[in-house]
N, C-alpha and C. Protein backbone atom coordinates (compact mmCIF):
# COMPACT_ATOMS: atom_id res chain seq x y z
N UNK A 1 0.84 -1.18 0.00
CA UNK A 1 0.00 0.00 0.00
C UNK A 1 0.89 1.24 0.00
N UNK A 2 0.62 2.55 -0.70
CA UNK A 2 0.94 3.22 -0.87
C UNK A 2 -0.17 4.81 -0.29
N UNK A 3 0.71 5.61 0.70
CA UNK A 3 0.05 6.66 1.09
C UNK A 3 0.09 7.61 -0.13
N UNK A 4 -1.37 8.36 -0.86
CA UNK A 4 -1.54 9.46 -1.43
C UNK A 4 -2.30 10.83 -1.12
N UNK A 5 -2.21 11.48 -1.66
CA UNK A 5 -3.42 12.95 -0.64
C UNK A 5 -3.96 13.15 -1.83
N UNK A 6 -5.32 13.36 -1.44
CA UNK A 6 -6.47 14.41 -2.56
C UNK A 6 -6.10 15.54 -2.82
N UNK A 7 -6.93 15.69 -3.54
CA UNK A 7 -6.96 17.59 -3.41
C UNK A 7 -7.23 18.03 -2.49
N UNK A 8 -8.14 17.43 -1.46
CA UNK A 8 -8.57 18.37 -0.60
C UNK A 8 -7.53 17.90 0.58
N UNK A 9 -6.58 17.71 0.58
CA UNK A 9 -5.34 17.53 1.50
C UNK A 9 -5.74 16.38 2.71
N UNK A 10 -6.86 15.39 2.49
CA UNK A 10 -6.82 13.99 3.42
C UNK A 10 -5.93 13.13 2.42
N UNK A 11 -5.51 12.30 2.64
CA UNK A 11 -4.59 11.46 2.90
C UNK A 11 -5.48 9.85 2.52
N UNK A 12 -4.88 9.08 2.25
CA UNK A 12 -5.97 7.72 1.97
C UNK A 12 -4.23 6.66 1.03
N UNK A 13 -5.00 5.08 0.86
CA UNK A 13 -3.89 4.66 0.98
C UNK A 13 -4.12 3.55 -0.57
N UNK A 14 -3.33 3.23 -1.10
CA UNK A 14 -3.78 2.55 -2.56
C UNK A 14 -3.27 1.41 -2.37
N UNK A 15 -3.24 0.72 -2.72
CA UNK A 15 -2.82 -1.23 -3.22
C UNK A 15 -1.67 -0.82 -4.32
N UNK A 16 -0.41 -0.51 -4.38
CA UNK A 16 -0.04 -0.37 -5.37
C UNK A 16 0.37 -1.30 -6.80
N UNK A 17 -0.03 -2.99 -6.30
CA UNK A 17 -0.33 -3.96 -7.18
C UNK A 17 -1.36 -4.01 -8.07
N UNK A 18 -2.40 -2.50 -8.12
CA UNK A 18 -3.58 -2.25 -9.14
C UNK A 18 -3.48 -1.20 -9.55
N UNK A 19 -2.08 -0.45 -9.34
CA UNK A 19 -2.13 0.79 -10.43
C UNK A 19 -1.37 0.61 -11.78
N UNK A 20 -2.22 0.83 -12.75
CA UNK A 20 -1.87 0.64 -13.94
C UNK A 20 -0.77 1.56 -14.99
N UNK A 21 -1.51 3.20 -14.44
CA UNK A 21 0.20 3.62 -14.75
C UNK A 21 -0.98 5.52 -13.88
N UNK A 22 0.52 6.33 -14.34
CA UNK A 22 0.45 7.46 -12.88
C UNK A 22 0.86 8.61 -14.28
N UNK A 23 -0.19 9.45 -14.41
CA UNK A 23 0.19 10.58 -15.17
C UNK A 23 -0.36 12.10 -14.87
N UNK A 24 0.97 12.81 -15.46
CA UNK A 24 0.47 14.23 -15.08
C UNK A 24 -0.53 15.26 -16.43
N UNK A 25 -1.43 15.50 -15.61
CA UNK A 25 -2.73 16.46 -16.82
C UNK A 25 -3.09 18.04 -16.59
N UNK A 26 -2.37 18.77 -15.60
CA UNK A 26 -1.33 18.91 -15.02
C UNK A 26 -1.07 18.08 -13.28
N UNK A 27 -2.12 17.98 -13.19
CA UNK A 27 -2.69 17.30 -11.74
C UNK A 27 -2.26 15.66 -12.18
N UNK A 28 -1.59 15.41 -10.86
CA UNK A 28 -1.27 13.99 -11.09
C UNK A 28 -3.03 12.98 -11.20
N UNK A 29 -2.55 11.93 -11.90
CA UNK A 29 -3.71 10.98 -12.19
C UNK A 29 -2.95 9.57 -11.88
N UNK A 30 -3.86 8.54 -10.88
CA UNK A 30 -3.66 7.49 -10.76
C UNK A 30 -4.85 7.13 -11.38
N UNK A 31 -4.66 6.06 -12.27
CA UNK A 31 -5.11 4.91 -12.85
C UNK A 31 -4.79 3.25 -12.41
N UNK A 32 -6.03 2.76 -11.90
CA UNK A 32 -6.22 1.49 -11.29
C UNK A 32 -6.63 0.50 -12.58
N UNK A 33 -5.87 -1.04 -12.43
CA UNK A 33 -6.29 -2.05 -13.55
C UNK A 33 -8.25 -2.11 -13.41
N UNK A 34 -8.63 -1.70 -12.40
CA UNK A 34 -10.49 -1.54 -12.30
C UNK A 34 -10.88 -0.55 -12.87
N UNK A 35 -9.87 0.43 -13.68
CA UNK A 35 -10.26 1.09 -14.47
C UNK A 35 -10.90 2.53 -13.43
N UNK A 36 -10.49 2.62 -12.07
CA UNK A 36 -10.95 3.83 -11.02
C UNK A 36 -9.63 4.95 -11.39
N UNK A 37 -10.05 5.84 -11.23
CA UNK A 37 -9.11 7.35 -11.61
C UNK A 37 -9.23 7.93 -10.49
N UNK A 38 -7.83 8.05 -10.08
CA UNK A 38 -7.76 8.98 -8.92
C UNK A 38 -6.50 10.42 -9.03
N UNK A 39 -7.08 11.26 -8.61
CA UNK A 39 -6.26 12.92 -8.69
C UNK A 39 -5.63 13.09 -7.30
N UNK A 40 -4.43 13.92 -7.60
CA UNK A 40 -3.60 13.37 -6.00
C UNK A 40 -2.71 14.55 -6.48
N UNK A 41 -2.51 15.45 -4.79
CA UNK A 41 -1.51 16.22 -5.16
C UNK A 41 0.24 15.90 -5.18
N UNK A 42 -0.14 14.25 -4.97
CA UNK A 42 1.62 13.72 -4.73
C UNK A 42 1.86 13.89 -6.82
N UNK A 43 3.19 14.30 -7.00
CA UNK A 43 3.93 14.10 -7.80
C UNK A 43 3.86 12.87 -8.85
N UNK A 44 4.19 12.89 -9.90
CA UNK A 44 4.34 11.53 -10.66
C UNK A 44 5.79 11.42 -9.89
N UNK A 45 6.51 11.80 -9.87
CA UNK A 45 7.80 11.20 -9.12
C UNK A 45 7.60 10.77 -8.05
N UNK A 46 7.39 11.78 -7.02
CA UNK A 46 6.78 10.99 -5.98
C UNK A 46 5.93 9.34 -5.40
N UNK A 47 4.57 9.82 -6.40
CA UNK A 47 3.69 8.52 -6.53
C UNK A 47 5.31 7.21 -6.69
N UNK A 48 5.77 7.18 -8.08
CA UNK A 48 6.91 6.50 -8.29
C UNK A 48 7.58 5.77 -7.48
N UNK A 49 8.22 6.58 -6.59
CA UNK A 49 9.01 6.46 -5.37
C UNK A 49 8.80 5.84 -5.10
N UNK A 50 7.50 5.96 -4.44
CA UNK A 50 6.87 5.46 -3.39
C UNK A 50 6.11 3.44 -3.91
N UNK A 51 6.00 3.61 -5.36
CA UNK A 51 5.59 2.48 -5.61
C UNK A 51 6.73 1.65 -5.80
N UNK A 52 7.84 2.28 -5.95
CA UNK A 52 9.40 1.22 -5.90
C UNK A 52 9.67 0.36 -4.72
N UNK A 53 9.49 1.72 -3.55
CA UNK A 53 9.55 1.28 -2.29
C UNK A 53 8.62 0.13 -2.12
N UNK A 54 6.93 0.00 -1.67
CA UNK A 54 6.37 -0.99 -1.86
C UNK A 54 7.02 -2.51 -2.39
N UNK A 55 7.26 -2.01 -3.86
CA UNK A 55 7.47 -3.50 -4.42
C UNK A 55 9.00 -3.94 -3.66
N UNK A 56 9.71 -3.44 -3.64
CA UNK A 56 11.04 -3.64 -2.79
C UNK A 56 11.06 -4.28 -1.44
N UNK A 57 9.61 -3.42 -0.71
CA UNK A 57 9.12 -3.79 0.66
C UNK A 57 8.41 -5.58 0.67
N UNK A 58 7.75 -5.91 -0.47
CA UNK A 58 7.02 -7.28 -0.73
C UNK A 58 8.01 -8.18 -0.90
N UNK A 59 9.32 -7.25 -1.44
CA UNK A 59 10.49 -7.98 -2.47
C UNK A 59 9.69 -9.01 -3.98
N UNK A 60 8.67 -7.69 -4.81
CA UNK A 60 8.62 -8.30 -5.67
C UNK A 60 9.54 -8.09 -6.81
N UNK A 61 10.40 -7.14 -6.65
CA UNK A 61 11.91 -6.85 -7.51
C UNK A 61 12.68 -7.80 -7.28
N UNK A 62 12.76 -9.07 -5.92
CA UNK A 62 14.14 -9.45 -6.09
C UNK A 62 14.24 -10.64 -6.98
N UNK A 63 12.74 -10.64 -7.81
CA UNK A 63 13.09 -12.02 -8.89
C UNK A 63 14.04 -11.50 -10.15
N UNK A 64 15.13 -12.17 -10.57
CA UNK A 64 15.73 -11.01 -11.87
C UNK A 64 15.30 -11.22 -13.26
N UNK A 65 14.24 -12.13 -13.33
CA UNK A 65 13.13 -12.13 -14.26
C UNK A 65 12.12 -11.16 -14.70
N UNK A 66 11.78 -10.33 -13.40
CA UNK A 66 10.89 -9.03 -13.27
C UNK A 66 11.64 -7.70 -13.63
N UNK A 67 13.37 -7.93 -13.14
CA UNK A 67 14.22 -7.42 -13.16
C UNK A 67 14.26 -6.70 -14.63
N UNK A 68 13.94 -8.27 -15.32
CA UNK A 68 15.11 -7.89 -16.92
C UNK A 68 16.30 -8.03 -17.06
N UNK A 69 16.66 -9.08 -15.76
CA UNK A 69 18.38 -9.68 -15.72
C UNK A 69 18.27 -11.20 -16.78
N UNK A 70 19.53 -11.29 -16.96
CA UNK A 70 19.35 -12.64 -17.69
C UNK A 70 19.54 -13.60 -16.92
N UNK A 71 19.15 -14.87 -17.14
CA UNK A 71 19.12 -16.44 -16.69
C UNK A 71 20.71 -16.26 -15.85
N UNK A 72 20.18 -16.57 -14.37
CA UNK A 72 21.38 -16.52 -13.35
C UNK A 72 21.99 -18.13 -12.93
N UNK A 73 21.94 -19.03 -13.70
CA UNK A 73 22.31 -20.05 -13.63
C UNK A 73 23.84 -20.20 -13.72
């Protein structure tokens, strides 16, 4: 899970295994694979960050298949 803020400056928390991708319109936009749109005054960098961290935190980076490393045999 990942902490984001609204516009109206509360705070709320995402699954970051259902965001599909994070763009700026100028207002950042999260997009969920359920197809839900959410506006957030965190950063596309930010958002980013923060979804690295997550997957790092699950350790779903440490396969080097996900990576894009080659066959570690």
């Amino acid at each position: 899970m990942i902490k984001v803020t609204r516009l109206n400056r509360t705070t709320f928390t995402l699954n970051a295994l259902y965001i599909e991708k994070v763009e700026s319109f100028p207002d950042t936009t999260i997009t969920l694979t359920t197809g839900s749109k959410y506006i957030v005054l965190d950063t596309v960098e930010e958002v980013n960050s923060r979804i690295i961290e997550f997957y790092q935190a699950v350790q779903l980076l440490s396969n080097p298949h996900i990576r894009g490393e080659e066959d570690e045999e």
